[in-house]
C-alpha atoms as a PDB file:
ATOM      1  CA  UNK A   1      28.453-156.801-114.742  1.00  0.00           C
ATOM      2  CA  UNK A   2      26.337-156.418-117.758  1.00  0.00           C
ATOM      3  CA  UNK A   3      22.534-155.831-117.771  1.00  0.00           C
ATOM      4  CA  UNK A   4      19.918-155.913-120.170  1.00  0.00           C
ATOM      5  CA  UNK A   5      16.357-154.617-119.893  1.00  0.00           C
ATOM      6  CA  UNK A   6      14.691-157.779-121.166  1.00  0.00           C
ATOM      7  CA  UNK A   7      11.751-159.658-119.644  1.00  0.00           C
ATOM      8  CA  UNK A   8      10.159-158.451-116.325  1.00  0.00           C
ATOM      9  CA  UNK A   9      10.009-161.358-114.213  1.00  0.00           C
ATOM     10  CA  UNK A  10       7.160-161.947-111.896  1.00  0.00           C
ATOM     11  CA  UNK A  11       7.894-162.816-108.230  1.00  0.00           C
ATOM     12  CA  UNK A  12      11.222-164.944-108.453  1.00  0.00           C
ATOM     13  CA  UNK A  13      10.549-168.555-107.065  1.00  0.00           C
ATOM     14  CA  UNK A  14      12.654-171.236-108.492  1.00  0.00           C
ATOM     15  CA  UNK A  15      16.884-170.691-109.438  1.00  0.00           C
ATOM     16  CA  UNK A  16      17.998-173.438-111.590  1.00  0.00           C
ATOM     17  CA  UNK A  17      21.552-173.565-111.694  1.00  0.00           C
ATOM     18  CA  UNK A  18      24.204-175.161-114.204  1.00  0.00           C
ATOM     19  CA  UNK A  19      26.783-177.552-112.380  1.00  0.00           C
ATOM     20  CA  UNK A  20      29.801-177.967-114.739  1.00  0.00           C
ATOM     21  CA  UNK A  21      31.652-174.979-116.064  1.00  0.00           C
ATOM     22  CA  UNK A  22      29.329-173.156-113.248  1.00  0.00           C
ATOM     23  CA  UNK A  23      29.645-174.240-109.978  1.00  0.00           C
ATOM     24  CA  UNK A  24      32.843-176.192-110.457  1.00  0.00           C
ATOM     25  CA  UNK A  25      35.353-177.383-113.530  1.00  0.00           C
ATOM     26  CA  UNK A  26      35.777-181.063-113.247  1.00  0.00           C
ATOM     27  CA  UNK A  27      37.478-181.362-109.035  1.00  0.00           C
ATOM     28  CA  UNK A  28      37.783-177.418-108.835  1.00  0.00           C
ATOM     29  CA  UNK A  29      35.016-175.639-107.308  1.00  0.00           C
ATOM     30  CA  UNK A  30      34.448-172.007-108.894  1.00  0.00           C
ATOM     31  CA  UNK A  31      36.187-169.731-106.074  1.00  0.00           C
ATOM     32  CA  UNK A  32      33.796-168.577-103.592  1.00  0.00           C
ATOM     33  CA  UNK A  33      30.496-170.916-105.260  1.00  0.00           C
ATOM     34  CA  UNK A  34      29.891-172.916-101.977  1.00  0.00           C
ATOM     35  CA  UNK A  35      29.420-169.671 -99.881  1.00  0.00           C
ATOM     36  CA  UNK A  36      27.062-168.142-102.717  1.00  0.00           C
ATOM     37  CA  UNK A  37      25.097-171.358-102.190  1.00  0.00           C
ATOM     38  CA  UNK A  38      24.670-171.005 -98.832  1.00  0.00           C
ATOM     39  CA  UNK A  39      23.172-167.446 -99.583  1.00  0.00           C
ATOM     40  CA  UNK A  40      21.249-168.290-102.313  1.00  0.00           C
ATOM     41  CA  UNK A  41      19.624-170.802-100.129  1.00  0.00           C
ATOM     42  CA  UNK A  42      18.816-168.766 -97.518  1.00  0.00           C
ATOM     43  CA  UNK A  43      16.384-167.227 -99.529  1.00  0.00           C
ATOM     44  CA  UNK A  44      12.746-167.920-100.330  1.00  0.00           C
ATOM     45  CA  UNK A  45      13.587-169.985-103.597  1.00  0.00           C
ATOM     46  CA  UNK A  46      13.371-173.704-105.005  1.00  0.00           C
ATOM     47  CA  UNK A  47      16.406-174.245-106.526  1.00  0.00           C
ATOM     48  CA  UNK A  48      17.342-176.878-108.733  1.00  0.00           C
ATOM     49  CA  UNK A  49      20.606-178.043-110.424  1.00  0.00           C
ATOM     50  CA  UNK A  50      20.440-178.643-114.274  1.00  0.00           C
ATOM     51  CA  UNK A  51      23.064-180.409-116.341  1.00  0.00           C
ATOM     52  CA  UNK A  52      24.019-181.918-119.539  1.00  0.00           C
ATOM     53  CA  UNK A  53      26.611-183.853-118.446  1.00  0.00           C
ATOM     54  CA  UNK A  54      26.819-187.269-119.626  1.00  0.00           C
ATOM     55  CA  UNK A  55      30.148-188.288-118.331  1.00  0.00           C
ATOM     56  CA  UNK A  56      29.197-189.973-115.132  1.00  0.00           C
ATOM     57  CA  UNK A  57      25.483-190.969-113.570  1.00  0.00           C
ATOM     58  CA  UNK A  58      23.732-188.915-111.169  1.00  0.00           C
ATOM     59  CA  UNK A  59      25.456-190.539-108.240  1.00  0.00           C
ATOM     60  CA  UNK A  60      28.829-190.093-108.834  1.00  0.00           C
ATOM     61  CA  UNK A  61      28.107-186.697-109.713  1.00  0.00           C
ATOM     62  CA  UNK A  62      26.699-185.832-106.141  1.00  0.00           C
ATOM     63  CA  UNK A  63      29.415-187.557-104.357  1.00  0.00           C
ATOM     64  CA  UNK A  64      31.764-185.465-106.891  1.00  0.00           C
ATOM     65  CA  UNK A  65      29.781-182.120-105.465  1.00  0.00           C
ATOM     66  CA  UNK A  66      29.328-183.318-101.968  1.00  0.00           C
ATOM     67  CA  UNK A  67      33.712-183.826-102.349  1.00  0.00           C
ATOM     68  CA  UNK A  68      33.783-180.416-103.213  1.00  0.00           C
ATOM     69  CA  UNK A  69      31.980-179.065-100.009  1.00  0.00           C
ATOM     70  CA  UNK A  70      28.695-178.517-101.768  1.00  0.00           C
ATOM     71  CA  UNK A  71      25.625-178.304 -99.899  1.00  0.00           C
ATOM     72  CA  UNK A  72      23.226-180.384-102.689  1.00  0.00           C
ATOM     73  CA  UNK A  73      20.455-183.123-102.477  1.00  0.00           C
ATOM     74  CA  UNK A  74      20.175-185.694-105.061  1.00  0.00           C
ATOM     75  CA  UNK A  75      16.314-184.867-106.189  1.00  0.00           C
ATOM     76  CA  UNK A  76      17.508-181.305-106.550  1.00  0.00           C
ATOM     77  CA  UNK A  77      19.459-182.840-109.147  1.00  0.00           C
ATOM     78  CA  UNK A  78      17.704-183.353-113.191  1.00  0.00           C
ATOM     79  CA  UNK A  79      20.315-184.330-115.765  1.00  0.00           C
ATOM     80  CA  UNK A  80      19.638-184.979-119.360  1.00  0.00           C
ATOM     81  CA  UNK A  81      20.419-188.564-118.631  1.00  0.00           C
ATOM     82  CA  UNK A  82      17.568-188.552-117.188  1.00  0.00           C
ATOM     83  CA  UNK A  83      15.883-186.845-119.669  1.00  0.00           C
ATOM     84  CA  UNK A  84      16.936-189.407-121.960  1.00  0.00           C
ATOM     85  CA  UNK A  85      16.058-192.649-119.733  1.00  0.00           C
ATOM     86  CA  UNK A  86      12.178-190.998-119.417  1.00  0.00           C
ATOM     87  CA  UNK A  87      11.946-190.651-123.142  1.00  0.00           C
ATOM     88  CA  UNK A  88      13.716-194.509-123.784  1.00  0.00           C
ATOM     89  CA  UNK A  89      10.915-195.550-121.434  1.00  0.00           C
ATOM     90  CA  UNK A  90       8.086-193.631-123.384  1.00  0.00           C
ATOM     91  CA  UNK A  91       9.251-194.630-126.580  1.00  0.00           C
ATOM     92  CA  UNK A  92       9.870-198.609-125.778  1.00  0.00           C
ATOM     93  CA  UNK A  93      12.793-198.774-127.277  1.00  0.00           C
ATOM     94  CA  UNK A  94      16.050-200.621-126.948  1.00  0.00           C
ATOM     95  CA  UNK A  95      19.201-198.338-127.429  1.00  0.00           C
ATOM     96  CA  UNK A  96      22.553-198.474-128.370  1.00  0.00           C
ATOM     97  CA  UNK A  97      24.435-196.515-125.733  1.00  0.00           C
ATOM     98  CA  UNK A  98      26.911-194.100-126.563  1.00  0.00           C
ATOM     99  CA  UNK A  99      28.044-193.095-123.332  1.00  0.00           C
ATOM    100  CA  UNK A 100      30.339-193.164-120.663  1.00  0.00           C
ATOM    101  CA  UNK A 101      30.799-196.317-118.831  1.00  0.00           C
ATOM    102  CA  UNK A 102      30.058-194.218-115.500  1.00  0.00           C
ATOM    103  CA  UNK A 103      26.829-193.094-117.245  1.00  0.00           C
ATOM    104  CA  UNK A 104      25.767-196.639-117.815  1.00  0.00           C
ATOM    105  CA  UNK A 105      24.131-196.931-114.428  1.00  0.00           C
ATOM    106  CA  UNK A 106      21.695-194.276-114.992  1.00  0.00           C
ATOM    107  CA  UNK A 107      19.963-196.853-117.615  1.00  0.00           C
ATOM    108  CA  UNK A 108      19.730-199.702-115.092  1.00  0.00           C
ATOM    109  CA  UNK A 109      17.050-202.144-116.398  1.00  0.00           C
ATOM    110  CA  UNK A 110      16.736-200.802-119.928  1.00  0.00           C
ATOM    111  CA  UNK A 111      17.127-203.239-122.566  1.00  0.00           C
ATOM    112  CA  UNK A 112      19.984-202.493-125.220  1.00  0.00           C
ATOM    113  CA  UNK A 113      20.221-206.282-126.887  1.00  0.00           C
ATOM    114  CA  UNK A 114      19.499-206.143-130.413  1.00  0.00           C
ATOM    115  CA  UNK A 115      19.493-201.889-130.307  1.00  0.00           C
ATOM    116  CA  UNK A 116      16.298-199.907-132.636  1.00  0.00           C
ATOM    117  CA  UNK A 117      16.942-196.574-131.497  1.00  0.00           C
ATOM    118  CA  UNK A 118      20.673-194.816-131.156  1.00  0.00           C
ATOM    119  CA  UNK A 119      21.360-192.500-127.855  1.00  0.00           C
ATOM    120  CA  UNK A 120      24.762-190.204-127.996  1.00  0.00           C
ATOM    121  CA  UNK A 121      26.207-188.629-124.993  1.00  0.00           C
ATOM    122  CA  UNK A 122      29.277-187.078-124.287  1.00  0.00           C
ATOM    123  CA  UNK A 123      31.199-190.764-124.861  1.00  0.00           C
ATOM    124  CA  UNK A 124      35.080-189.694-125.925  1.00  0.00           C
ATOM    125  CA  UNK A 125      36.677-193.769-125.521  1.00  0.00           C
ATOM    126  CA  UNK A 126      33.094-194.820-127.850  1.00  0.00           C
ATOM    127  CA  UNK A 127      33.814-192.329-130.742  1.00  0.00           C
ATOM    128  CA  UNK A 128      35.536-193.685-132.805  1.00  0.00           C
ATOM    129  CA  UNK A 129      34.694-195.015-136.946  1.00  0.00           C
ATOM    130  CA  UNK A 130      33.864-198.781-135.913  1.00  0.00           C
ATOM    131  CA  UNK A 131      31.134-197.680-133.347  1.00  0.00           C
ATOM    132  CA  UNK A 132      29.870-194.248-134.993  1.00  0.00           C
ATOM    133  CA  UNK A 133      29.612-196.851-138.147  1.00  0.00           C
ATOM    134  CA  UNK A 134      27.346-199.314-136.255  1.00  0.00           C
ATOM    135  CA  UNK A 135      25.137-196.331-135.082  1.00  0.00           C
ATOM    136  CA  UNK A 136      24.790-194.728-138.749  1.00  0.00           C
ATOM    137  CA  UNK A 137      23.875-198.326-139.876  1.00  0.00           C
ATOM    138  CA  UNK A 138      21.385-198.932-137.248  1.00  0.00           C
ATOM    139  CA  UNK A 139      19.593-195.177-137.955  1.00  0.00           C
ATOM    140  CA  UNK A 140      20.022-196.223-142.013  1.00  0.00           C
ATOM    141  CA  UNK A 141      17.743-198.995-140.837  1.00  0.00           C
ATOM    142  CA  UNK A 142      14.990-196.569-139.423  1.00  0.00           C
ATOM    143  CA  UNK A 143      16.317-196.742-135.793  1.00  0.00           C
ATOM    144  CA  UNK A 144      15.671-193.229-134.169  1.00  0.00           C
ATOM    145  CA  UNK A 145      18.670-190.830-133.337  1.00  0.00           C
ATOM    146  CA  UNK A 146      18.020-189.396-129.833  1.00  0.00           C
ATOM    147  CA  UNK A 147      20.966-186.771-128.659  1.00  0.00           C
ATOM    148  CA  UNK A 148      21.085-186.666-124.955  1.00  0.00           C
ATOM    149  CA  UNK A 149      22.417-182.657-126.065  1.00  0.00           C
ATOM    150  CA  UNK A 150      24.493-181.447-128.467  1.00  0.00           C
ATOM    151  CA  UNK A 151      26.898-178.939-126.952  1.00  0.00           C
ATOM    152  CA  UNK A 152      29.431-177.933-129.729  1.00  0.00           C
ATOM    153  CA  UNK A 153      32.476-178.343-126.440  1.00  0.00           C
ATOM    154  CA  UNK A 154      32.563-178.246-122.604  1.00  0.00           C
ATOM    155  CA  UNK A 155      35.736-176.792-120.278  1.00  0.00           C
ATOM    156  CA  UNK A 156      38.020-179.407-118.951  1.00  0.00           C
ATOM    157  CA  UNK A 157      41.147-178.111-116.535  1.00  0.00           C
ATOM    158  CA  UNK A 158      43.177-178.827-119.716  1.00  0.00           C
ATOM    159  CA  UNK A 159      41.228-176.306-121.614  1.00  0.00           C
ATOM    160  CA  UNK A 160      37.998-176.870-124.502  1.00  0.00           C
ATOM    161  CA  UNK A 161      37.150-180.070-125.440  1.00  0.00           C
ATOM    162  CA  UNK A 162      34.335-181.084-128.387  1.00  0.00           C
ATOM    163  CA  UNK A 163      31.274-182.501-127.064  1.00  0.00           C
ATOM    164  CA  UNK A 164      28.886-184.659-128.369  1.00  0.00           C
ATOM    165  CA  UNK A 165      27.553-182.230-130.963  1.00  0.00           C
ATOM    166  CA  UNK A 166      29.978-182.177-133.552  1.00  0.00           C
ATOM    167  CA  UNK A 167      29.368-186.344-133.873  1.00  0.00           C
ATOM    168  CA  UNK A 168      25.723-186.049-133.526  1.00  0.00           C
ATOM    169  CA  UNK A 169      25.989-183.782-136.474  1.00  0.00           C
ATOM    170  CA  UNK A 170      27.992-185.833-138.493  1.00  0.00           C
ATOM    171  CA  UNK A 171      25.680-188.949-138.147  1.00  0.00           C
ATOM    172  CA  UNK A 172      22.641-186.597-139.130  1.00  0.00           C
ATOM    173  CA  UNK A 173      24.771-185.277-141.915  1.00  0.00           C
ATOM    174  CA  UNK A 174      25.533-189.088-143.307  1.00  0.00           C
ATOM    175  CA  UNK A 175      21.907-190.306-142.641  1.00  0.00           C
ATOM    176  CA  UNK A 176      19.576-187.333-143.730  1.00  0.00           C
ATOM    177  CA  UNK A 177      18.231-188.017-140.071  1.00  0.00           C
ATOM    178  CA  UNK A 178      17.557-184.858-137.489  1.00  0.00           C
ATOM    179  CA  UNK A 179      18.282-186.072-133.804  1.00  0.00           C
ATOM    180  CA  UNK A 180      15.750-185.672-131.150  1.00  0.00           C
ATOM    181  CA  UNK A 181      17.481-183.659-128.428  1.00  0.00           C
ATOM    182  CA  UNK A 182      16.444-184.244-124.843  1.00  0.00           C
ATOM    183  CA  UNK A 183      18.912-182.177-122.487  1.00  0.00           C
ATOM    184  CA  UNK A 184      18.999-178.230-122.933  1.00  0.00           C
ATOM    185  CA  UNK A 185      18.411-176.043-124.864  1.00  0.00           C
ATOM    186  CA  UNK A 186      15.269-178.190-125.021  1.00  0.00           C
ATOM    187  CA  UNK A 187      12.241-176.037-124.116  1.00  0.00           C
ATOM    188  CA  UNK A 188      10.889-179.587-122.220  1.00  0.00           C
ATOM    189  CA  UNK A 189      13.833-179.721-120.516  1.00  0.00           C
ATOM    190  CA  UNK A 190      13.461-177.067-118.568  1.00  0.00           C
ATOM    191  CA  UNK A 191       9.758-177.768-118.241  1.00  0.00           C
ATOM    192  CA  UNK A 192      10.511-181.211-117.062  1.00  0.00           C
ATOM    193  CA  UNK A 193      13.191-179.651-114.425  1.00  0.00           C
ATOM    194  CA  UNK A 194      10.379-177.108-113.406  1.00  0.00           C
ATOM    195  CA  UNK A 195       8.280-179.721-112.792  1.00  0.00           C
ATOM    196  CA  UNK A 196       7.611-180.620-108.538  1.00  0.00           C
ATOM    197  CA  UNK A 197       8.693-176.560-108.178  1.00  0.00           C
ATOM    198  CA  UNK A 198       5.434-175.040-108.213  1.00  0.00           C
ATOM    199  CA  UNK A 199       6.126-172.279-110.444  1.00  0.00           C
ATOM    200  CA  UNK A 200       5.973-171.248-114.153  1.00  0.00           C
ATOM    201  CA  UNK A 201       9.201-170.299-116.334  1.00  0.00           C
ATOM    202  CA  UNK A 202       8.370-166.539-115.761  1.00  0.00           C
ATOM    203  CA  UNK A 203       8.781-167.210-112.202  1.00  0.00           C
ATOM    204  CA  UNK A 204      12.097-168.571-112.477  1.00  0.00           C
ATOM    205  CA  UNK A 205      16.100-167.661-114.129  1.00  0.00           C
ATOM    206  CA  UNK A 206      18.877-170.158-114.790  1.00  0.00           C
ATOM    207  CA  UNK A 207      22.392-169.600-114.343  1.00  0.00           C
ATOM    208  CA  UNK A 208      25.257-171.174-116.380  1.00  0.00           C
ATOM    209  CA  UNK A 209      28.051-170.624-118.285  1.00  0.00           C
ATOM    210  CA  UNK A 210      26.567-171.804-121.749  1.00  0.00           C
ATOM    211  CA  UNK A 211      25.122-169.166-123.789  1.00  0.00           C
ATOM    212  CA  UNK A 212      23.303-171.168-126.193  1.00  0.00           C
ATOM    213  CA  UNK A 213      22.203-174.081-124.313  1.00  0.00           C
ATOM    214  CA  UNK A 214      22.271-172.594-120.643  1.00  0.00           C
ATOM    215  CA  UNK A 215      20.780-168.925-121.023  1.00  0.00           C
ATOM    216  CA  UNK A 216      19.086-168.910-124.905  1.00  0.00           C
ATOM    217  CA  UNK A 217      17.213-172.009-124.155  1.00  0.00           C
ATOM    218  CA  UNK A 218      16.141-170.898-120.892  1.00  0.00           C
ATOM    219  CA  UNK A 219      15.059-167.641-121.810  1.00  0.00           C
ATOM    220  CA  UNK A 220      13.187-169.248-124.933  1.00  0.00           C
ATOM    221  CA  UNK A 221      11.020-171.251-122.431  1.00  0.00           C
ATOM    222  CA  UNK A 222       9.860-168.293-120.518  1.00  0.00           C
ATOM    223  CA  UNK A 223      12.897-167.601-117.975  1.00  0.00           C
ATOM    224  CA  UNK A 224      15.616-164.859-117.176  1.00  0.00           C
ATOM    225  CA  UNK A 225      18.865-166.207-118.097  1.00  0.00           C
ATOM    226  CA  UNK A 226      22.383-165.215-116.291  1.00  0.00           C
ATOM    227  CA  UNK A 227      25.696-166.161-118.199  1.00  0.00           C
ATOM    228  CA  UNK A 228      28.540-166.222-115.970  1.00  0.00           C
ATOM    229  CA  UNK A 229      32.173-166.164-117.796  1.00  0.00           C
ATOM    230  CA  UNK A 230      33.748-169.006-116.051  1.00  0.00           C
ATOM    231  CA  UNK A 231      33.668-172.336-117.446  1.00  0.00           C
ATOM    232  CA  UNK A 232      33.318-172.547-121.321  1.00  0.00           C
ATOM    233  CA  UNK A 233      32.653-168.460-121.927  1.00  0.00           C
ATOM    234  CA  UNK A 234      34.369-166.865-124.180  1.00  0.00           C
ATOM    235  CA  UNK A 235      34.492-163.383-124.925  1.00  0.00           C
ATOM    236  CA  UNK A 236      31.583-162.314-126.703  1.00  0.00           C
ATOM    237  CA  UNK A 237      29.510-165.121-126.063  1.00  0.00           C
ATOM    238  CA  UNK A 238      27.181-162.760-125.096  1.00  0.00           C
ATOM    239  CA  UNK A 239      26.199-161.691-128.500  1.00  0.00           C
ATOM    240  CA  UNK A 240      25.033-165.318-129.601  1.00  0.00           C
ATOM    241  CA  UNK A 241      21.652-165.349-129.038  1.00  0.00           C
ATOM    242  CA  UNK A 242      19.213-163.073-129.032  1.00  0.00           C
ATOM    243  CA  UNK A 243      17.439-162.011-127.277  1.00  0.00           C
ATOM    244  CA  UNK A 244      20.860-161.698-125.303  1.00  0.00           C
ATOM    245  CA  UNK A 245      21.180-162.677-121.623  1.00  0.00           C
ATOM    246  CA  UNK A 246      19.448-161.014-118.655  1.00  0.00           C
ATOM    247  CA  UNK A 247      22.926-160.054-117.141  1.00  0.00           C
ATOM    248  CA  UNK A 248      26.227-161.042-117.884  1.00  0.00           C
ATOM    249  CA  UNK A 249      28.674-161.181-114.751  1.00  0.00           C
ATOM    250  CA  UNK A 250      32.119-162.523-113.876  1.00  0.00           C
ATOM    251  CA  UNK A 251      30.618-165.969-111.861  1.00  0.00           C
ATOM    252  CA  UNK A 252      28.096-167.691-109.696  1.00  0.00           C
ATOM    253  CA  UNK A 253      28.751-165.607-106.724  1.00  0.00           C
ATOM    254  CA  UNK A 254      28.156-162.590-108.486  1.00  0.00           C
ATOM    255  CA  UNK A 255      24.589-163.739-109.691  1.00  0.00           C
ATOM    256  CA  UNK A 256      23.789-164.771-106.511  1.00  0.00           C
ATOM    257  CA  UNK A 257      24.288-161.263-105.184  1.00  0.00           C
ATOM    258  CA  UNK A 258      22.382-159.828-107.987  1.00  0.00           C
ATOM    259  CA  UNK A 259      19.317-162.000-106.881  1.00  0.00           C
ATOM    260  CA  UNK A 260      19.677-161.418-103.498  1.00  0.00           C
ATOM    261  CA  UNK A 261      20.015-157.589-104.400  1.00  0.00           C
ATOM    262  CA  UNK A 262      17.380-157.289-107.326  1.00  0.00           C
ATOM    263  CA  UNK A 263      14.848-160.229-108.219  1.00  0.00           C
ATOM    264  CA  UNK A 264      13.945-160.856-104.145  1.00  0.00           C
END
């Protein structure tokens, strides 16, 4: 376990917690996370669950947890689809959804005939030149590029797969177009999944197994970050951002303990 004297934290309130790569790897709980949870939440914090993922909608993804033996409510639950559907909403636009068809149903009642705006999740059966062509056309035509994230690759149980970043990229490479990202590392993001809690980002650490996204763009809105090395860590990761995580420890139950032990 690996410490760093960064931030003092005031009186810890809120734990937001990563889901994928962090609490479980596609059907495969990390060992010993349920029984962590259970401790965690026998403390005197909010916690909330935070993810990226764009693969499935919001309810599959708690019956996927509850499957899994996890103790978790759905409005504990902020994803940066989300994110995305709040900002869709705001801006009044109609989108051309790159997602996953199991995402789809977290955009219930918007209005995607005749897309102006482009939205890219993690969408591995919609990449491919035909589609990625009909988005770069429609942002050549002014339509705005909104990235639900851009994670450079995510952990699957057959090992590292690209994420949506790499193609988000490329379409802001061909157009001369910068995306607007909505899930983390997004300052608002964590804001936004703050937001109901009661308590301000110095109040409050994240744990996940991201560097960049998870811990960096927590830390950069005001929070302690914990990077756990299950999931997508790699060795190093560590030294990615600066200023470098809170504490770096083998997995979820281990930062559990640490709260329990330290920040309480």
């Amino acid at each position: 376990m690996q410490l760093t004297g960064m931030a003092t934290l005031r009186a810890l309130k809120a734990v937001l917690v990563d889901l994928s790569g962090t609490l479980h790897i596609e059907d495969m709980a990390v060992p010993g996370a349920q029984e962590a949870l259970k401790r965690l939440r026998s403390a005197p914090v909010t916690i909330r669950f935070v993810t990226n993922t764009t693969k499935e909608c919001k309810q599959d993804l708690l019956q996927r947890l509850k499957k899994l033996e996890f103790d978790i409510q759905e409005d504990e639950i902020f994803t940066s689809l989300t994110a995305a559907r709040n900002l869709l909403e705001q801006k009044q636009v109609r989108p051309l959804l790159l997602v996953e068809d199991n995402a789809l149903l977290d955009f219930r009642g918007i209005e995607t005939s005749n897309p102006n705006a482009v939205v890219i999740g993690l969408a591995p059966d919609h990449f491919n030149y035909e589609m990625m062509n009909k988005a770069f056309r429609l942002i050549l035509d002014g339509a705005p590029l909104i990235a639900i994230h851009k994670a450079r690759y995510y952990k699957r149980k057959d090992g590292l797969a690209l994420g949506p970043g790499p193609f988000v990229t490329g379409l802001e490479y061909a157009t001369d177009v910068k995306a607007t990202v909505v899930g983390k590392p997004e300052r608002t993001f964590f804001l936004e999944a703050l937001r109901g809690t009661n308590c301000v980002p110095e109040e409050a650490i994240m744990i996940g197994d991201d560097c960049r996204d998870d811990v960096g763009g927590a830390q950069n809105a005001g929070m302690l970050g914990i990077l756990v090395k299950t999931g997508k860590y790699r060795e190093a990761d560590e030294g990615k951002i600066n200023p470098p995580p809170y504490l770096t420890c083998e997995s979820f139950p281990q930062a559990v303990d640490h709260i329990l032990q330290h920040l309480l």
